[in-house]
N, C-alpha and C. Protein backbone atom coordinates (compact mmCIF):
# COMPACT_ATOMS: atom_id res chain seq x y z
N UNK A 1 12.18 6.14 -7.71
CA UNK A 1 10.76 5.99 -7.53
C UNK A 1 10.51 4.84 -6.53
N UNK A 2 9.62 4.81 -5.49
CA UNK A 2 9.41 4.23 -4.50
C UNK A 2 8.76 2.93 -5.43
N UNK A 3 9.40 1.58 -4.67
CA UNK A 3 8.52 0.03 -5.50
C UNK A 3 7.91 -0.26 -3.84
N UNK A 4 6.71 -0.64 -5.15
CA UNK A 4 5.33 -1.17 -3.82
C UNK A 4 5.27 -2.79 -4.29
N UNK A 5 5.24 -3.40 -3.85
CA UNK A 5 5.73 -5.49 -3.51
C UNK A 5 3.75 -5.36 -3.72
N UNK A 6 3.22 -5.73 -4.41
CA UNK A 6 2.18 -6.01 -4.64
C UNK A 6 1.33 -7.38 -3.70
N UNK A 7 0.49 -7.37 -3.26
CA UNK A 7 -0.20 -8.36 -2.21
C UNK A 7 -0.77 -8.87 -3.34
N UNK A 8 -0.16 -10.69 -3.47
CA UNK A 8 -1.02 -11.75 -4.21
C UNK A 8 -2.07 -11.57 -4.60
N UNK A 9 -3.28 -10.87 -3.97
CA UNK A 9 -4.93 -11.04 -4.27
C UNK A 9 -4.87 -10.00 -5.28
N UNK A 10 -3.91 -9.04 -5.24
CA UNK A 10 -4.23 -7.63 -5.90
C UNK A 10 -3.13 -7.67 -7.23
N UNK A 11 -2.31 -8.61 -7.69
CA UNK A 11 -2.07 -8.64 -8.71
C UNK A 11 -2.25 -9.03 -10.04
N UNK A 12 -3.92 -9.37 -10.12
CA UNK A 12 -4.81 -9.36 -10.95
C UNK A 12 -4.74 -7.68 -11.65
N UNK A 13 -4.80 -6.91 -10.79
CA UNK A 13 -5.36 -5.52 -10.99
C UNK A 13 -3.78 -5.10 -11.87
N UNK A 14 -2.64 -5.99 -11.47
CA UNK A 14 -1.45 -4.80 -12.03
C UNK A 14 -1.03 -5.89 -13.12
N UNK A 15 -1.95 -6.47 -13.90
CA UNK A 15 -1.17 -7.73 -14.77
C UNK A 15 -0.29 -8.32 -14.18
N UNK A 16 -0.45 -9.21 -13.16
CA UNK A 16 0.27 -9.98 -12.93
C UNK A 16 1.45 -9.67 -11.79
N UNK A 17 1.97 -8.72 -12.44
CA UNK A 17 3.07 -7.83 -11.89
C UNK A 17 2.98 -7.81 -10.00
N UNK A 18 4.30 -8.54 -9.63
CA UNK A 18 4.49 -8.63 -8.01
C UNK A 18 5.31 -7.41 -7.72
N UNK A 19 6.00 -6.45 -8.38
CA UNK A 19 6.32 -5.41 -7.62
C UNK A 19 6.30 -4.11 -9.06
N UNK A 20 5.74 -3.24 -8.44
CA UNK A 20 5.16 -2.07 -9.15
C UNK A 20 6.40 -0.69 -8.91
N UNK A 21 6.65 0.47 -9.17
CA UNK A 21 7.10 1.51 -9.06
C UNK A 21 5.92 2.79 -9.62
N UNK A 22 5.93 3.48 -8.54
CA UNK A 22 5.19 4.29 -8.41
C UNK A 22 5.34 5.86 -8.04
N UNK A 23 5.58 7.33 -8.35
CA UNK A 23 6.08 7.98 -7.96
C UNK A 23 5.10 8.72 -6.40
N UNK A 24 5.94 9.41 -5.55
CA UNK A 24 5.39 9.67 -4.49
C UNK A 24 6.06 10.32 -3.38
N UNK A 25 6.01 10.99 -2.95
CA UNK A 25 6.56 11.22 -1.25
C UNK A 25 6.16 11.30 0.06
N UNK A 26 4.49 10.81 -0.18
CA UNK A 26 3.80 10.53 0.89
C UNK A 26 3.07 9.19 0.74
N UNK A 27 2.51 8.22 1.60
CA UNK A 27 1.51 6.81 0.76
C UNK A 27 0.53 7.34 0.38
N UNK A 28 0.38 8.96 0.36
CA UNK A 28 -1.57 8.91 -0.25
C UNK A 28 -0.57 9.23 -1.42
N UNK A 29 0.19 10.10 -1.52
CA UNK A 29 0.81 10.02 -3.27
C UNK A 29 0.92 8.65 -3.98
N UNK A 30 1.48 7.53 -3.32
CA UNK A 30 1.95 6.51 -3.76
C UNK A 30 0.70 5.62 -4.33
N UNK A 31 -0.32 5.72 -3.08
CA UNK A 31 -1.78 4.91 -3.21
C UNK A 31 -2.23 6.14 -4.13
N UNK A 32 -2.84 6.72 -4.39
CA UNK A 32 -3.22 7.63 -5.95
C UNK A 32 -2.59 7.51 -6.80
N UNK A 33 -1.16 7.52 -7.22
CA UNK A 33 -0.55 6.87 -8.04
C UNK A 33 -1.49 5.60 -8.57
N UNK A 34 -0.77 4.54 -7.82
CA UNK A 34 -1.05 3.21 -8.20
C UNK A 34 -2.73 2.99 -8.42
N UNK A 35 -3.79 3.93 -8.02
CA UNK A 35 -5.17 3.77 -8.65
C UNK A 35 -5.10 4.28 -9.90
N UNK A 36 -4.08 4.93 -10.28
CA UNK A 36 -4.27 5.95 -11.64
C UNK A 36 -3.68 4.89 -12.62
N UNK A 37 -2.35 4.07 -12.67
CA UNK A 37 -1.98 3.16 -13.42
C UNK A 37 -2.98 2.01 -13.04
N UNK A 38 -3.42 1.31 -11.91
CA UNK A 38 -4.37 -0.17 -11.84
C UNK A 38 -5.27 0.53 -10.96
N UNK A 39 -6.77 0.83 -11.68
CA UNK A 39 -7.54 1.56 -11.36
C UNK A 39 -8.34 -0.15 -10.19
N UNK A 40 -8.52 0.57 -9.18
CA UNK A 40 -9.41 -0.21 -8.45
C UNK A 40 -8.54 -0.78 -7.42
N UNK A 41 -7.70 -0.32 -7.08
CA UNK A 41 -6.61 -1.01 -6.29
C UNK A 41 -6.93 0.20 -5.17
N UNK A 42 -6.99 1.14 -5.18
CA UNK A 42 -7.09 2.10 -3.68
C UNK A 42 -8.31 1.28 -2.82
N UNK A 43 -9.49 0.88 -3.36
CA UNK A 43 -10.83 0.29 -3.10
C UNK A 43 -10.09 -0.72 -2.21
N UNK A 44 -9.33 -1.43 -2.38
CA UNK A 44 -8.79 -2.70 -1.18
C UNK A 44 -7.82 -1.85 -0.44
N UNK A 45 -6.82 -0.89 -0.88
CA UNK A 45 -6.06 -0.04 0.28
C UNK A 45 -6.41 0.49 0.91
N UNK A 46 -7.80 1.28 0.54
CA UNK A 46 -8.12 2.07 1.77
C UNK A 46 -9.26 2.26 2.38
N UNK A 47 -10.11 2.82 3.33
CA UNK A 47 -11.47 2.70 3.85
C UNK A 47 -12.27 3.55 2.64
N UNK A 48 -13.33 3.37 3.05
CA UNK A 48 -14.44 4.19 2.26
C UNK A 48 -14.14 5.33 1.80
N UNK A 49 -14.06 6.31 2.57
CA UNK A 49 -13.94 7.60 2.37
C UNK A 49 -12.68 7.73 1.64
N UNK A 50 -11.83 6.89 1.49
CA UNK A 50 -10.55 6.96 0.82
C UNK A 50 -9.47 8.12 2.05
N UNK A 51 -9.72 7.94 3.41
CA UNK A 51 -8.99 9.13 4.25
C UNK A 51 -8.10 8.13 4.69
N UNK A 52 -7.64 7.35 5.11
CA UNK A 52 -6.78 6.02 5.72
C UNK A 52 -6.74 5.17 5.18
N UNK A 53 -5.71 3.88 5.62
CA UNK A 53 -6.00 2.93 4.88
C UNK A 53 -6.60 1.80 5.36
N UNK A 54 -6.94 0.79 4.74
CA UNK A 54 -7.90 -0.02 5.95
C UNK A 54 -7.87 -0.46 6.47
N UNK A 55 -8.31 -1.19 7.62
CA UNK A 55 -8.55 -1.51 8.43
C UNK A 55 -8.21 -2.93 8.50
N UNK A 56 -7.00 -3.11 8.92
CA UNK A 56 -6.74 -4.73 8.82
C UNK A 56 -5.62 -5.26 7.86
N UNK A 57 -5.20 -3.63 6.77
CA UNK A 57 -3.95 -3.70 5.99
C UNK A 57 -2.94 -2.71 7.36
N UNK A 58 -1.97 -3.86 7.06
CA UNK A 58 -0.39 -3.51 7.93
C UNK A 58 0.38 -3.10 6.66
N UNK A 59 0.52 -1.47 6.49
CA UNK A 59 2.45 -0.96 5.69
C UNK A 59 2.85 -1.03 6.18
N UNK A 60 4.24 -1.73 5.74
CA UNK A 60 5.86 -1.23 5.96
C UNK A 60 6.57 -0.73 4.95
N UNK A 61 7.33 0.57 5.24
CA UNK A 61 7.89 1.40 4.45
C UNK A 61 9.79 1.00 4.84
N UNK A 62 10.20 0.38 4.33
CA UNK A 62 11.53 0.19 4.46
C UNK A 62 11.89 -0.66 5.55
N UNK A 63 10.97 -1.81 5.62
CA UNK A 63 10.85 -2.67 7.00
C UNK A 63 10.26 -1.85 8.02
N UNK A 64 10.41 -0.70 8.54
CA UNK A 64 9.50 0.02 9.00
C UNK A 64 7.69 -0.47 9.21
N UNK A 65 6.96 -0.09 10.27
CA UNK A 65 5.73 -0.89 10.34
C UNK A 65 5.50 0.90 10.02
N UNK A 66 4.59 1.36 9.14
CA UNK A 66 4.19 2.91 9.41
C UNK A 66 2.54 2.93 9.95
N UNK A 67 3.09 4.23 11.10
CA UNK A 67 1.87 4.50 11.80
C UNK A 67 1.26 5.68 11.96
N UNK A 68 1.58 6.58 10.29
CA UNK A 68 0.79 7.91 10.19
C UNK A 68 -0.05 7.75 8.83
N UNK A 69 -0.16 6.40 8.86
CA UNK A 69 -0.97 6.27 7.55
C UNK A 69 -0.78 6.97 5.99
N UNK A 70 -1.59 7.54 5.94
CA UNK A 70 -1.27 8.32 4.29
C UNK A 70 -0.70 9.28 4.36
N UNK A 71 -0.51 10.00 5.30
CA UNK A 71 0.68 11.06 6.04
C UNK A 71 1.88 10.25 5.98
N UNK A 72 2.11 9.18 5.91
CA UNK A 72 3.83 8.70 6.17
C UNK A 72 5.03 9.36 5.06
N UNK A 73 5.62 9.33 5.38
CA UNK A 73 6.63 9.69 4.23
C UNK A 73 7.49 8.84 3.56
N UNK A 74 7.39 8.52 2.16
CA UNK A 74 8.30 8.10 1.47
C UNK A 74 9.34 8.38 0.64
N UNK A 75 10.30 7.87 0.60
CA UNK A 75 11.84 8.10 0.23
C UNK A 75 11.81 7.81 -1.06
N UNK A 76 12.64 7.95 -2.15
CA UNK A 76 12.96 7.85 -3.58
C UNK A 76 12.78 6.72 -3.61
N UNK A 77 13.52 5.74 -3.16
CA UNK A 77 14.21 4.10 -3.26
C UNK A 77 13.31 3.43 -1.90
N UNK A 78 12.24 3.92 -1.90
CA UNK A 78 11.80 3.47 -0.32
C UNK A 78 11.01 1.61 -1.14
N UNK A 79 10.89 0.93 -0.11
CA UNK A 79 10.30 -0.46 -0.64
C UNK A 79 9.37 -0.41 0.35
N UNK A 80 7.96 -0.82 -0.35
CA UNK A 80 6.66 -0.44 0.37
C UNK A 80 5.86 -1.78 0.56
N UNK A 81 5.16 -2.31 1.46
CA UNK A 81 4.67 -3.35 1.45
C UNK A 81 3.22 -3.43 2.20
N UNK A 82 2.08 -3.31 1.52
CA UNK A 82 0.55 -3.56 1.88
C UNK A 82 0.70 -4.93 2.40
N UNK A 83 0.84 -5.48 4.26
CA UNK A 83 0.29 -6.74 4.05
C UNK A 83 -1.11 -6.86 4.69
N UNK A 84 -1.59 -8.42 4.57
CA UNK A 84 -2.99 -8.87 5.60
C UNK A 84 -2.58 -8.28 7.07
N UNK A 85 -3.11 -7.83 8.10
CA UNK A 85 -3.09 -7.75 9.30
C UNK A 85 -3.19 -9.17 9.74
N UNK A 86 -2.42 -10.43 10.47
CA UNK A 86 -2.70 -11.48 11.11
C UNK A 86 -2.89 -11.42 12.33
N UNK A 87 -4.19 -12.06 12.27
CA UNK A 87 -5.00 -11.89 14.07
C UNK A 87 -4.84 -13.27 14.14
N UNK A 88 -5.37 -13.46 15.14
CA UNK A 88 -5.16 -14.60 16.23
C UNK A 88 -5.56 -15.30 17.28
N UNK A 89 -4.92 -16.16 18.03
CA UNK A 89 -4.20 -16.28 19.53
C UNK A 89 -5.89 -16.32 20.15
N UNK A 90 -5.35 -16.82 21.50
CA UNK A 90 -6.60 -16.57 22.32
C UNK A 90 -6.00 -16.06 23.73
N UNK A 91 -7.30 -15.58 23.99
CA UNK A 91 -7.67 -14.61 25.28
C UNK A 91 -7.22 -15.40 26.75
């Protein structure tokens, strides 16, 4: 079962808990999952409509940066990581 590394702000929602297991083979499986065990957690993963994820969260799926969004594919043993997007720098 794919483990998702839980983002500090959002481990209120999973008791505490810094890394979760979740079953899945795509991230919208994985992110539906994890709203179904810590309800309210898709609401920070993903935009409104719940079609992507949001805007400013960076996954990586196995160190991997993924860039098909909830289409990506995940592996049995895959290690998943929601982080902040860090902006920056100047022009």
């Amino acid at each position: 079962m794919p483990e998702v590394w839980v983002p500090t702000r959002l481990q209120s929602l999973t008791g505490g808990q810094q890394r979760v297991r979740v079953p899945g083979r795509t991230l919208r499986q994985v992110v539906n999952n994890l709203e179904r065990d810590f309800p309210g957690i898709r609401a920070y993963l993903c935009d409104e409509d719940g079609e992507d994820i949001t805007p400013g969260i960076a996954v990586v799926i196995d160190g991997l940066t993924a860039n098909m969004g909830l289409l990506e594919e995940v592996k049995e043993n895959s290690e998943i990581h929601f982080l902040p997007a860090i902006g920056g720098g100047t022009d």
